[in-house]
PDB file of N, CA and C in Angstrom:
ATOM      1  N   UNK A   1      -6.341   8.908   4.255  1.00  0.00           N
ATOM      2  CA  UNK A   1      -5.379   8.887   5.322  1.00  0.00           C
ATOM      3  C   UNK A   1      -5.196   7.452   5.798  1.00  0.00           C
ATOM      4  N   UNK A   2      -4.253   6.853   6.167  1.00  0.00           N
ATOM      5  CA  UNK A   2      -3.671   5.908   6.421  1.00  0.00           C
ATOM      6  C   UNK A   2      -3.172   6.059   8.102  1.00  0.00           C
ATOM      7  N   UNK A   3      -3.956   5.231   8.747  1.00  0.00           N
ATOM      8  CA  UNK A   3      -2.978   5.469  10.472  1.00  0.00           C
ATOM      9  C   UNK A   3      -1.865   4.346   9.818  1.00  0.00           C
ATOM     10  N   UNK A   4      -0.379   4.879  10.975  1.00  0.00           N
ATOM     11  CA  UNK A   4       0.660   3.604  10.869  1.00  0.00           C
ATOM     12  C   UNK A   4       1.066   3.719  12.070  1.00  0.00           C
ATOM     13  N   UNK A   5       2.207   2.857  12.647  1.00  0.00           N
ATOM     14  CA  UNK A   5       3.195   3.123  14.053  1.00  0.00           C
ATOM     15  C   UNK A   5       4.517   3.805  13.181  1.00  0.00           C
ATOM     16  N   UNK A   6       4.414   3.418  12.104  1.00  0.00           N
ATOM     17  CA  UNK A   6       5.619   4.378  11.470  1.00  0.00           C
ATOM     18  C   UNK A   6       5.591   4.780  10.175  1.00  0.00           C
ATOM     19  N   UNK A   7       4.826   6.254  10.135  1.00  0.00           N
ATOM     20  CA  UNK A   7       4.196   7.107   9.203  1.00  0.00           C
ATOM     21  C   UNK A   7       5.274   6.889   7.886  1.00  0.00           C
ATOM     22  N   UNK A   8       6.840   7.428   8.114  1.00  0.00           N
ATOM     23  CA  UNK A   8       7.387   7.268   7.193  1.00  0.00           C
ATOM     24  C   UNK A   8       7.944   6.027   6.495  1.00  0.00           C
ATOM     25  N   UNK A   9       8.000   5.172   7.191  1.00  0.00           N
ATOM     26  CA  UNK A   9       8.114   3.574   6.752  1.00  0.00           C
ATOM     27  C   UNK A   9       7.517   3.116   6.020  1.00  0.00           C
ATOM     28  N   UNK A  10       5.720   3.360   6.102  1.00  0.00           N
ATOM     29  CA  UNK A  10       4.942   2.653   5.526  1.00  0.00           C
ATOM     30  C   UNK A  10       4.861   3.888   4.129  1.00  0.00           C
ATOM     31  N   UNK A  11       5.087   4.865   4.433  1.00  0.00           N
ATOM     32  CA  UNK A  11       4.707   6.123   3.576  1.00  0.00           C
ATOM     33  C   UNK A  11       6.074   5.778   2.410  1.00  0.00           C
ATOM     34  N   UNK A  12       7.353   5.364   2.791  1.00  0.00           N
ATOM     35  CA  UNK A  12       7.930   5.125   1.740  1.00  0.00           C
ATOM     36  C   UNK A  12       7.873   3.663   1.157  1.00  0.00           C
ATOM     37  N   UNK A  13       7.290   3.037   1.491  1.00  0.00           N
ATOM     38  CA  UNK A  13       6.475   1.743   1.117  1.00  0.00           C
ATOM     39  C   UNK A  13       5.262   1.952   0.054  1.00  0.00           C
ATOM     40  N   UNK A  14       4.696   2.573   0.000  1.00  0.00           N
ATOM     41  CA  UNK A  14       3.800   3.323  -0.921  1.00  0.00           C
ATOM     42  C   UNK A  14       4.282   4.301  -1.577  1.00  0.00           C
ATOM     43  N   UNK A  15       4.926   4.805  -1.204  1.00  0.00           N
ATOM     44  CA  UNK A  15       5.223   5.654  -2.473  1.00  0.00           C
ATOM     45  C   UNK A  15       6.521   5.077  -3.890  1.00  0.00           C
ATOM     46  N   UNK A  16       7.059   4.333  -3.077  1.00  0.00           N
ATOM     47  CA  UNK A  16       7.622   3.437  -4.447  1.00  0.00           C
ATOM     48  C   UNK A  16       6.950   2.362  -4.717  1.00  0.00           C
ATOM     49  N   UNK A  17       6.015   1.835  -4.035  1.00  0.00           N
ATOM     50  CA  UNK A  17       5.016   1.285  -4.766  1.00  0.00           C
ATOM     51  C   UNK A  17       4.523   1.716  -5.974  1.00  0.00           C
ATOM     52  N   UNK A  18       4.120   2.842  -5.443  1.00  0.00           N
ATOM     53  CA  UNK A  18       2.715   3.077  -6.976  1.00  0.00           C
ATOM     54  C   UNK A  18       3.712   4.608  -7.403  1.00  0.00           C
ATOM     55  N   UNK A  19       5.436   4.482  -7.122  1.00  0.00           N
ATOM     56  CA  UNK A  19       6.296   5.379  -8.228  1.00  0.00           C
ATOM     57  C   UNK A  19       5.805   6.637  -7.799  1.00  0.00           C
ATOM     58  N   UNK A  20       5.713   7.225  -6.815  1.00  0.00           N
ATOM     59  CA  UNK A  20       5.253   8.858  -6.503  1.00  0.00           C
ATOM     60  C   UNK A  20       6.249   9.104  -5.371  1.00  0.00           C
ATOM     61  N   UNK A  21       6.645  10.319  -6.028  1.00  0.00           N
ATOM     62  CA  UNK A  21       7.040  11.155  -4.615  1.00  0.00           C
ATOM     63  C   UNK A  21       6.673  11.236  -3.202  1.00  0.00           C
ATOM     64  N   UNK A  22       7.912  11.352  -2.492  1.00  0.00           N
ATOM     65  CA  UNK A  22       7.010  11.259  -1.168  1.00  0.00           C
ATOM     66  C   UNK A  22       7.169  12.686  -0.589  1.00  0.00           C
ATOM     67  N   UNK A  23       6.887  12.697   0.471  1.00  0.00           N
ATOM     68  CA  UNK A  23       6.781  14.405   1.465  1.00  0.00           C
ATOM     69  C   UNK A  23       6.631  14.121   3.008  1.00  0.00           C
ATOM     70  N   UNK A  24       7.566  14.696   3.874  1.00  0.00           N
ATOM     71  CA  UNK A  24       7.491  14.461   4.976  1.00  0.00           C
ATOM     72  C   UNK A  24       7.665  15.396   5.761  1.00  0.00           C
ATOM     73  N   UNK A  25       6.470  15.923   7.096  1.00  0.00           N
ATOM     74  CA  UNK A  25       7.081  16.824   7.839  1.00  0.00           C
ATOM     75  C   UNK A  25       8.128  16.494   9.302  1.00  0.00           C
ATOM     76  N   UNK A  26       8.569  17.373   9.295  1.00  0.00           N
ATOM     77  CA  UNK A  26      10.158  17.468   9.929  1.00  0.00           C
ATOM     78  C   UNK A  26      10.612  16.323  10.592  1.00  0.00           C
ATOM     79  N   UNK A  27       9.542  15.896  11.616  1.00  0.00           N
ATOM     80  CA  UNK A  27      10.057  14.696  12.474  1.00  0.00           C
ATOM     81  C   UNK A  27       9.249  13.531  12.050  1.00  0.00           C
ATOM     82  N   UNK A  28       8.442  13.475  10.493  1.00  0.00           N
ATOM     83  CA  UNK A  28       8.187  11.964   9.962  1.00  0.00           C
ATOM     84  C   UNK A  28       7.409  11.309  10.835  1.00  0.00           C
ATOM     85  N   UNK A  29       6.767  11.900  11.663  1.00  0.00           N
ATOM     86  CA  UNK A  29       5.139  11.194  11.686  1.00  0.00           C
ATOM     87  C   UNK A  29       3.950  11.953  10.910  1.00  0.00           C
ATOM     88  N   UNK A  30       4.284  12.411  10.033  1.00  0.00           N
ATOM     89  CA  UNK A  30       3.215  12.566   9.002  1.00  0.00           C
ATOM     90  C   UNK A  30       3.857  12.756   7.728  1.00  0.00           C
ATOM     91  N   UNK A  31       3.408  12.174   6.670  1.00  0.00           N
ATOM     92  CA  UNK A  31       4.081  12.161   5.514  1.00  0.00           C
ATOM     93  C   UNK A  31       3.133  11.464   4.191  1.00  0.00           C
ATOM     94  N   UNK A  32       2.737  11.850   3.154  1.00  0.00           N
ATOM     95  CA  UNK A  32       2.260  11.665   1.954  1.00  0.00           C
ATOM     96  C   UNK A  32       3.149  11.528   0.829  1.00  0.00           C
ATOM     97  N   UNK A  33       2.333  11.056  -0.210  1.00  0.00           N
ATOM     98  CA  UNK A  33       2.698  10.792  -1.583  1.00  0.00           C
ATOM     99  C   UNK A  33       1.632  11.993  -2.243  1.00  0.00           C
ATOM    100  N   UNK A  34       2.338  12.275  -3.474  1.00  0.00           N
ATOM    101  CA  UNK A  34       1.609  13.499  -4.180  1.00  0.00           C
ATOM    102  C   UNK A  34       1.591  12.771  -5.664  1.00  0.00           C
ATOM    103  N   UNK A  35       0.360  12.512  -6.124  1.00  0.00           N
ATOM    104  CA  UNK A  35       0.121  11.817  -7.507  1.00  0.00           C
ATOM    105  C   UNK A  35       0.199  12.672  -8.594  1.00  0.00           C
ATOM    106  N   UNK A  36      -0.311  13.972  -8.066  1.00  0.00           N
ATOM    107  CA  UNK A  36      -0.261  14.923  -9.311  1.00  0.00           C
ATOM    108  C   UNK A  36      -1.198  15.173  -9.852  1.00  0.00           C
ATOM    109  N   UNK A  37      -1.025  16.843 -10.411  1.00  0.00           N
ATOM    110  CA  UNK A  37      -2.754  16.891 -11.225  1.00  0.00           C
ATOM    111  C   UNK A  37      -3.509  17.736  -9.759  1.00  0.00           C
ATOM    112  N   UNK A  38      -5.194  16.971 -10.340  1.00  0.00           N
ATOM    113  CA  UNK A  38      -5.579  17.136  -9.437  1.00  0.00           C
ATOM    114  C   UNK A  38      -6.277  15.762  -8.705  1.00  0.00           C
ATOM    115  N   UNK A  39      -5.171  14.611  -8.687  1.00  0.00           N
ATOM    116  CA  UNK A  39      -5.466  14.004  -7.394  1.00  0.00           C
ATOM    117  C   UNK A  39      -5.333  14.325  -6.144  1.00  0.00           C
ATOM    118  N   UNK A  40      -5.934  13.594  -5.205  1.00  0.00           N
ATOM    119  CA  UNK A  40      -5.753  14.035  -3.832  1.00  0.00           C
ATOM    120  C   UNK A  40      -4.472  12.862  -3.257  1.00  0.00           C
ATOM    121  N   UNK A  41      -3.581  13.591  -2.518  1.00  0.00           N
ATOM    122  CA  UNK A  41      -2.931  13.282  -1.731  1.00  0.00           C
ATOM    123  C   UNK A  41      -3.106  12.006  -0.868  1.00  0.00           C
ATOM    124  N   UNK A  42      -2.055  10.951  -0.639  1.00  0.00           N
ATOM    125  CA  UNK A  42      -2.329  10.125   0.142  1.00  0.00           C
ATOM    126  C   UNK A  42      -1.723  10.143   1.727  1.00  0.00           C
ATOM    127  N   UNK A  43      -2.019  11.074   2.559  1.00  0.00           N
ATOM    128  CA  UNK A  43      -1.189  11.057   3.929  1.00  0.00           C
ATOM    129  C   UNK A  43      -1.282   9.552   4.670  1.00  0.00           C
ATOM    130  N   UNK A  44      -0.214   9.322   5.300  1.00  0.00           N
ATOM    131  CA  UNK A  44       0.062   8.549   6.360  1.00  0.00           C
ATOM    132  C   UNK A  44       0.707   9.477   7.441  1.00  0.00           C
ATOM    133  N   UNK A  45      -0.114   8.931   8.861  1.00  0.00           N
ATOM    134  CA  UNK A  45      -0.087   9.728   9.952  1.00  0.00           C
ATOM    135  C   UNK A  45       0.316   8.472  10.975  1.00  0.00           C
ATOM    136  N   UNK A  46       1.233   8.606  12.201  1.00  0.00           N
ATOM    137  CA  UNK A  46       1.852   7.874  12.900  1.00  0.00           C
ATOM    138  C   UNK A  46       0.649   7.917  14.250  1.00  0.00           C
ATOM    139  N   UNK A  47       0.129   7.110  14.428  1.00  0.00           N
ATOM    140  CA  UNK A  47      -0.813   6.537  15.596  1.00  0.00           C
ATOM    141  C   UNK A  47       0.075   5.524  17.003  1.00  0.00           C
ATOM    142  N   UNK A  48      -0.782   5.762  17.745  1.00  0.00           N
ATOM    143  CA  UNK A  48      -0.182   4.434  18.487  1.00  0.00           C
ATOM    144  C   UNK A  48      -0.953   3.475  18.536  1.00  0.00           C
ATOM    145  N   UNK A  49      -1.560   3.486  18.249  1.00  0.00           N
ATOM    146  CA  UNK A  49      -2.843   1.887  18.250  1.00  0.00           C
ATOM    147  C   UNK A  49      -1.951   1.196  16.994  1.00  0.00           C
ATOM    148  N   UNK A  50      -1.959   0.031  17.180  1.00  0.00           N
ATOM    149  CA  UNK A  50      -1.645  -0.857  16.073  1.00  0.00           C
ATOM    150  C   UNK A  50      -3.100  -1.537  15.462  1.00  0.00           C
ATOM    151  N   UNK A  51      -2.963  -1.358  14.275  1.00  0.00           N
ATOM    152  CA  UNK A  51      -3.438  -2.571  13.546  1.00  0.00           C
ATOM    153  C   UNK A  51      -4.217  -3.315  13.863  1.00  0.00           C
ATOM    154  N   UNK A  52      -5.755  -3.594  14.178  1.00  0.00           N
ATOM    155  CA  UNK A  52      -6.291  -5.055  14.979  1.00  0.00           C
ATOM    156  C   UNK A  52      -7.209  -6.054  13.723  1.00  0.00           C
ATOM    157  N   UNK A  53      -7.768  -5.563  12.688  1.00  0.00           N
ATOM    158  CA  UNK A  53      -8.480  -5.973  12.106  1.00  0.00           C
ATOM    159  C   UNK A  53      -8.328  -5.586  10.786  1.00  0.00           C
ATOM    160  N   UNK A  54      -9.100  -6.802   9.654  1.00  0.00           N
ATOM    161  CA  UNK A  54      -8.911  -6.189   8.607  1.00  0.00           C
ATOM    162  C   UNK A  54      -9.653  -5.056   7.946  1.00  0.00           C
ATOM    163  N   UNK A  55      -9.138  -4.792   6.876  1.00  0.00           N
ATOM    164  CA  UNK A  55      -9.191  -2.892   6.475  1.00  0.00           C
ATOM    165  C   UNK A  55     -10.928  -3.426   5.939  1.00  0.00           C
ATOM    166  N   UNK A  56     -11.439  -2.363   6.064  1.00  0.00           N
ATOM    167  CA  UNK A  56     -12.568  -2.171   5.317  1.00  0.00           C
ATOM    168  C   UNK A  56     -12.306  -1.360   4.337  1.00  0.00           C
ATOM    169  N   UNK A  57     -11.581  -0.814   3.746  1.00  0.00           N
ATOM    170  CA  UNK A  57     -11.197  -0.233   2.783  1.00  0.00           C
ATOM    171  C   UNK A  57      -9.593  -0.486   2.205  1.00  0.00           C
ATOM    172  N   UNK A  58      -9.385  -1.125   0.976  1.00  0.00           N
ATOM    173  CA  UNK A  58      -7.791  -1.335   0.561  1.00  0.00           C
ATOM    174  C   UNK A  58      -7.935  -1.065  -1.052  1.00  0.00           C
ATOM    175  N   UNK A  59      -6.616  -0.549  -1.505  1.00  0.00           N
ATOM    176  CA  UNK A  59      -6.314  -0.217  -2.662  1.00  0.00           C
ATOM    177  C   UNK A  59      -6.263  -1.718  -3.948  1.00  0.00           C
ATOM    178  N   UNK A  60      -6.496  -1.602  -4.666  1.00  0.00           N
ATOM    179  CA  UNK A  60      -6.837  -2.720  -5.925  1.00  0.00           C
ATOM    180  C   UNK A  60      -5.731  -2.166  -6.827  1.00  0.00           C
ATOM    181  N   UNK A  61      -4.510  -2.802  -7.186  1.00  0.00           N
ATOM    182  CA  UNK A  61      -3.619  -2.113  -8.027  1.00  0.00           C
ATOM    183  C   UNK A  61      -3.658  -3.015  -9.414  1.00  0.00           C
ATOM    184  N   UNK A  62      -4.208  -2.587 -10.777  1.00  0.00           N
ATOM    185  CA  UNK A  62      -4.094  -3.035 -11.417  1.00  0.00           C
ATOM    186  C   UNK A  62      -2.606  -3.012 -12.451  1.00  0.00           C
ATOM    187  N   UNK A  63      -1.843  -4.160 -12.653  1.00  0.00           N
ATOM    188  CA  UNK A  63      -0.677  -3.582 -13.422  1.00  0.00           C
ATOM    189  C   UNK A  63      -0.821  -4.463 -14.922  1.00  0.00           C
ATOM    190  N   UNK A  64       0.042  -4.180 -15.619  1.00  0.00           N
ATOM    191  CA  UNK A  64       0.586  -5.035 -16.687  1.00  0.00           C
ATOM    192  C   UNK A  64       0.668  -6.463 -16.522  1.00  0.00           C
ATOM    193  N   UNK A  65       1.688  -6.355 -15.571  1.00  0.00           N
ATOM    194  CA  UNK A  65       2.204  -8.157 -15.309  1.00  0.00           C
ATOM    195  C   UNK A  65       2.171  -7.892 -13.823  1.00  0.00           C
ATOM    196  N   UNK A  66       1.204  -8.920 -13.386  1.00  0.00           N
ATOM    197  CA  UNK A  66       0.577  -8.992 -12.196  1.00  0.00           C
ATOM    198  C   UNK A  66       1.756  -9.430 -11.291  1.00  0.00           C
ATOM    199  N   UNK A  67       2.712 -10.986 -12.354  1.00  0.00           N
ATOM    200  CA  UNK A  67       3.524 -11.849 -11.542  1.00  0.00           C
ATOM    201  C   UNK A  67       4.829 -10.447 -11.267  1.00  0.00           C
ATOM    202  N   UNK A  68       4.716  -9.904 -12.195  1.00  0.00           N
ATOM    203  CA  UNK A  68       6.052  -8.842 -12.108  1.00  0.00           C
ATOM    204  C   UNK A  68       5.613  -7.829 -10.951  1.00  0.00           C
ATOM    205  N   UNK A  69       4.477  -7.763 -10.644  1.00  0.00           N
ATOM    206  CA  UNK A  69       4.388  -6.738  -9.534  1.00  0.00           C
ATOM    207  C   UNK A  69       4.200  -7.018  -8.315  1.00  0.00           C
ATOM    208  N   UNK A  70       3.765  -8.798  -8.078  1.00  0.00           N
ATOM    209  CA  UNK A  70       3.989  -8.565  -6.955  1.00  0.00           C
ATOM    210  C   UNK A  70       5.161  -9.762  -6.015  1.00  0.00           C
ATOM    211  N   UNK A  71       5.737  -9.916  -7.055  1.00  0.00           N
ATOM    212  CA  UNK A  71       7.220 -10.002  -6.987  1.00  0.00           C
ATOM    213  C   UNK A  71       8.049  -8.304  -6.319  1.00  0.00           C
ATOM    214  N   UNK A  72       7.472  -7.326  -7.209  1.00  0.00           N
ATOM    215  CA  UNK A  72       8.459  -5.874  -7.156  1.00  0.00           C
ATOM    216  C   UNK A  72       7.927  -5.693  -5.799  1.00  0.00           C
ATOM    217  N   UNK A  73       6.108  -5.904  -5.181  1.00  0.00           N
ATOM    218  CA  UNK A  73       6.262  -5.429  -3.882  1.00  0.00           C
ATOM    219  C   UNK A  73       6.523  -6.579  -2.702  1.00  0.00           C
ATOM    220  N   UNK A  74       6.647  -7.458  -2.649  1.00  0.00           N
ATOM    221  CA  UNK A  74       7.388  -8.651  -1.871  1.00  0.00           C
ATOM    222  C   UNK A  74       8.489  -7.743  -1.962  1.00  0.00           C
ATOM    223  N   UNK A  75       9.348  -7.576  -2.683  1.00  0.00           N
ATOM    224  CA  UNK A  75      11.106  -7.061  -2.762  1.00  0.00           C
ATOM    225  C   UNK A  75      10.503  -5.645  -1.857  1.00  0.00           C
ATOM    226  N   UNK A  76      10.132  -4.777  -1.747  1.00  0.00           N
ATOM    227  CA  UNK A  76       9.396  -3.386  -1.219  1.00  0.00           C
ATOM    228  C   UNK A  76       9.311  -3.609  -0.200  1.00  0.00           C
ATOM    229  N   UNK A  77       8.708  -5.153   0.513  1.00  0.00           N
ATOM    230  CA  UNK A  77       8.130  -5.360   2.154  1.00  0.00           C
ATOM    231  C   UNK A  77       7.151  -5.323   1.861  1.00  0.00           C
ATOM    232  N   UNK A  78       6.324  -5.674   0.986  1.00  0.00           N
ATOM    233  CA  UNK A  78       5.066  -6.344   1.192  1.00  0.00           C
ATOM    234  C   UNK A  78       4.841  -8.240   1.635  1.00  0.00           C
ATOM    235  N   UNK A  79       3.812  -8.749   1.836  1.00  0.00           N
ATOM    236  CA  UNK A  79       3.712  -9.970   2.353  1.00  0.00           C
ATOM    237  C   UNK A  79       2.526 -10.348   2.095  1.00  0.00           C
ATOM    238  N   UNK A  80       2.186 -11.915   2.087  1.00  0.00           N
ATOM    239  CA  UNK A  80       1.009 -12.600   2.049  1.00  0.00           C
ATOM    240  C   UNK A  80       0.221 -11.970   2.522  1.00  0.00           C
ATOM    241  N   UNK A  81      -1.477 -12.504   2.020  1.00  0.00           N
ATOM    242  CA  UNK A  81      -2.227 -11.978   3.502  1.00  0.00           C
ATOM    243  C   UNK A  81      -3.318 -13.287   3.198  1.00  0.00           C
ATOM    244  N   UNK A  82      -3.728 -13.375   4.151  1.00  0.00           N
ATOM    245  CA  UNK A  82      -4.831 -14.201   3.925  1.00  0.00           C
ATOM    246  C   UNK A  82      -6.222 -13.440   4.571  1.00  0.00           C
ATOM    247  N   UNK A  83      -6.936 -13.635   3.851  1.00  0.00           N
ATOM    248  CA  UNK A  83      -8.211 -12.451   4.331  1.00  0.00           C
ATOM    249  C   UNK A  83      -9.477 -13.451   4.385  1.00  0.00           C
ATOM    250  N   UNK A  84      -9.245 -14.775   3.825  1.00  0.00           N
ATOM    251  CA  UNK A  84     -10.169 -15.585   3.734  1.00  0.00           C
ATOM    252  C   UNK A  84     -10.732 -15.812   1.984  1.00  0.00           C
ATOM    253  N   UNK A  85      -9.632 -15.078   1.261  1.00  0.00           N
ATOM    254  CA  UNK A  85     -10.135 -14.936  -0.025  1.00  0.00           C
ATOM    255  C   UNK A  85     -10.067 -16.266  -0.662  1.00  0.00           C
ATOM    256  N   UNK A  86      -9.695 -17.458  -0.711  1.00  0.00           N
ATOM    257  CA  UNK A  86      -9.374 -18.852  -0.949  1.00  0.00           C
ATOM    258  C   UNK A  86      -8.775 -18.167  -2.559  1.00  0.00           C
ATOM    259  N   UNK A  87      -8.645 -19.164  -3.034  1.00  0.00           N
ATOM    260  CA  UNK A  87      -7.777 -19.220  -4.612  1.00  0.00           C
ATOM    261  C   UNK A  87      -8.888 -18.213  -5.740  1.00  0.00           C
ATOM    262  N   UNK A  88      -7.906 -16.524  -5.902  1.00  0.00           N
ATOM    263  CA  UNK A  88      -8.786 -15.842  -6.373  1.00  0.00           C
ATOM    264  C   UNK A  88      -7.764 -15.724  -7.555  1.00  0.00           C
ATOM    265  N   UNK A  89      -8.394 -14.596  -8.970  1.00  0.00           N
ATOM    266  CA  UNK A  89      -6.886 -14.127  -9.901  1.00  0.00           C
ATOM    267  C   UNK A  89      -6.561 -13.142  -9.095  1.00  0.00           C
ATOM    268  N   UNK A  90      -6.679 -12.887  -8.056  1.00  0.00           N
ATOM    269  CA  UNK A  90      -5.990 -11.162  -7.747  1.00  0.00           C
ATOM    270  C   UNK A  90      -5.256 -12.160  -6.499  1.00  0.00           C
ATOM    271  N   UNK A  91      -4.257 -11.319  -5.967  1.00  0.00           N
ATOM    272  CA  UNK A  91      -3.166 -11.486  -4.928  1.00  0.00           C
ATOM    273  C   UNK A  91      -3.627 -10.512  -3.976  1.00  0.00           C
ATOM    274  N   UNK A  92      -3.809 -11.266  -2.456  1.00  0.00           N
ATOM    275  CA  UNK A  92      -3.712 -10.088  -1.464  1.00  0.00           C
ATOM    276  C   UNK A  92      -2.270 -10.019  -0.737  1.00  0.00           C
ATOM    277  N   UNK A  93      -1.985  -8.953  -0.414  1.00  0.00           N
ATOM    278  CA  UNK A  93      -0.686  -8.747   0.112  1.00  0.00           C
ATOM    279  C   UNK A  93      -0.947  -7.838   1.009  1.00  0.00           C
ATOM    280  N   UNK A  94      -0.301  -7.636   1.800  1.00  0.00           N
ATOM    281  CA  UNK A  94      -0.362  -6.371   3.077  1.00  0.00           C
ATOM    282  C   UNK A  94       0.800  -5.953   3.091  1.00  0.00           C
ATOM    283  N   UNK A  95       1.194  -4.439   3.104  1.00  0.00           N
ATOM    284  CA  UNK A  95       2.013  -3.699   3.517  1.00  0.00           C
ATOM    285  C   UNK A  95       2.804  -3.710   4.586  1.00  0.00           C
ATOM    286  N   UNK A  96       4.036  -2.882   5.043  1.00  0.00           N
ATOM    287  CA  UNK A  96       5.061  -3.252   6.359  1.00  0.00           C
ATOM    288  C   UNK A  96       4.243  -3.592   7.344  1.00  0.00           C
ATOM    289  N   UNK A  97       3.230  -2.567   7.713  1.00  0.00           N
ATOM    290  CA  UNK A  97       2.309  -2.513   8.795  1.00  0.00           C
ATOM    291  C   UNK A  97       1.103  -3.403   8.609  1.00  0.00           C
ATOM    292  N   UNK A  98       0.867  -4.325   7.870  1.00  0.00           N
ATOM    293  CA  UNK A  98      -0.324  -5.496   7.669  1.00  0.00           C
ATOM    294  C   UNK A  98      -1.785  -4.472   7.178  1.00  0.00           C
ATOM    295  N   UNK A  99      -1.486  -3.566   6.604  1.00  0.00           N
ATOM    296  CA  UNK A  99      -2.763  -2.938   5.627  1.00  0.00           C
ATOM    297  C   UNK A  99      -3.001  -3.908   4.291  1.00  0.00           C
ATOM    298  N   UNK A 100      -3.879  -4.434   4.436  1.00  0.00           N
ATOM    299  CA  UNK A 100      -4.177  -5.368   2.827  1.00  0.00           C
ATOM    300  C   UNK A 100      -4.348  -4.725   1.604  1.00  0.00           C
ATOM    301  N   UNK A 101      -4.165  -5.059   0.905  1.00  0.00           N
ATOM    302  CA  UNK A 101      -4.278  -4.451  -0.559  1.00  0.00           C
ATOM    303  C   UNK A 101      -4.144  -5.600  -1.757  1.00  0.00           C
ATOM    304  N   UNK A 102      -4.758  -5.369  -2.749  1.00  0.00           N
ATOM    305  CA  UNK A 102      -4.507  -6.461  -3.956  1.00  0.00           C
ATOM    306  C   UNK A 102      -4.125  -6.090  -5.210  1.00  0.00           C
ATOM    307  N   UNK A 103      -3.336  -7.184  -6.009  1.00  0.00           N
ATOM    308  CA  UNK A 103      -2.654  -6.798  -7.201  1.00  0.00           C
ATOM    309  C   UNK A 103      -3.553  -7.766  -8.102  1.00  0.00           C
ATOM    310  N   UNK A 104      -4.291  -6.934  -9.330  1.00  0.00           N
ATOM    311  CA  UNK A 104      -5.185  -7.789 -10.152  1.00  0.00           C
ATOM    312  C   UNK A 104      -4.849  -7.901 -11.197  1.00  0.00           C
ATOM    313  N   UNK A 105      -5.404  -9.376 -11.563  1.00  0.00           N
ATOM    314  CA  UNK A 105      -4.361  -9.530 -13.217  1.00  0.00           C
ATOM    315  C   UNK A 105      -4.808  -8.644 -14.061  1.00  0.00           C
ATOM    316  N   UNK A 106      -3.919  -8.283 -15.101  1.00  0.00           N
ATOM    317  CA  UNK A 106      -4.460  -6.395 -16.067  1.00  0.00           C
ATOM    318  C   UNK A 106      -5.315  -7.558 -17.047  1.00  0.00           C
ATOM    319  N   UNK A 107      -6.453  -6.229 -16.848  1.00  0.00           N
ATOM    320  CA  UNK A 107      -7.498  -6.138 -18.022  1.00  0.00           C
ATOM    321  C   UNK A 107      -7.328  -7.086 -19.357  1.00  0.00           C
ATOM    322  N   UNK A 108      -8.571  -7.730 -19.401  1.00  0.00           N
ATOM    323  CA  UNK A 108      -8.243  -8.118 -20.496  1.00  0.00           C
ATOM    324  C   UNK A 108      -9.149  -7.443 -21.941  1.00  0.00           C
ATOM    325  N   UNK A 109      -8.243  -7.282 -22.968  1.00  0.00           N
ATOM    326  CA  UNK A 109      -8.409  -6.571 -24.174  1.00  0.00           C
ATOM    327  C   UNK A 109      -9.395  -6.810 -24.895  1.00  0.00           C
TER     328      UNK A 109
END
């Protein structure tokens, strides 16, 4: 679960992120992505507390072409982040709502 100030904002921010459907109930302060199978669901739920600190927990997205993805989520509303990581191969970026997350260069063969 994900708190946000705007469940469906950030919820369709992630879900074309990582290409999944989204789902929202009626008035869109609660809303998930459905991966399929039997993964579990990712809800985002609309809070009023904002944001104060960084996540102790963030998603690691590994892709193909690292430069191609996080180019695609900059274009999405993603943004810098600085977490204190100094010059790493992975990119941190934070979501509409400043949730951090990183894009790591793909595996090597």
């Amino acid at each position: 679960m994900v708190d946000c100030n705007d469940a469906l904002r950030v919820g369709t921010f992630w879900a074309e992120l990582l290409n999944l459907p989204l789902e929202a109930d009626e008035d869109g302060t609660e809303c998930w992505v459905e991966p399929g199978g039997d993964a579990a669901d990712i809800l985002f739920v609309t809070v009023p507390e904002a944001k104060t600190v960084k996540n102790r927990l963030h998603i690691d997205l590994r892709p193909d072409d690292q430069d191609a993805e996080v180019a695609r989520a900059l274009a999405l509303g993603a943004s810098h982040a600085d977490i204190g990581q100094g010059t790493q191969t992975w990119v941190v970026l934070a979501d509409p709502e400043g949730n951090e997350f990183c894009i790591l260069r793909p595996e090597e063969m």
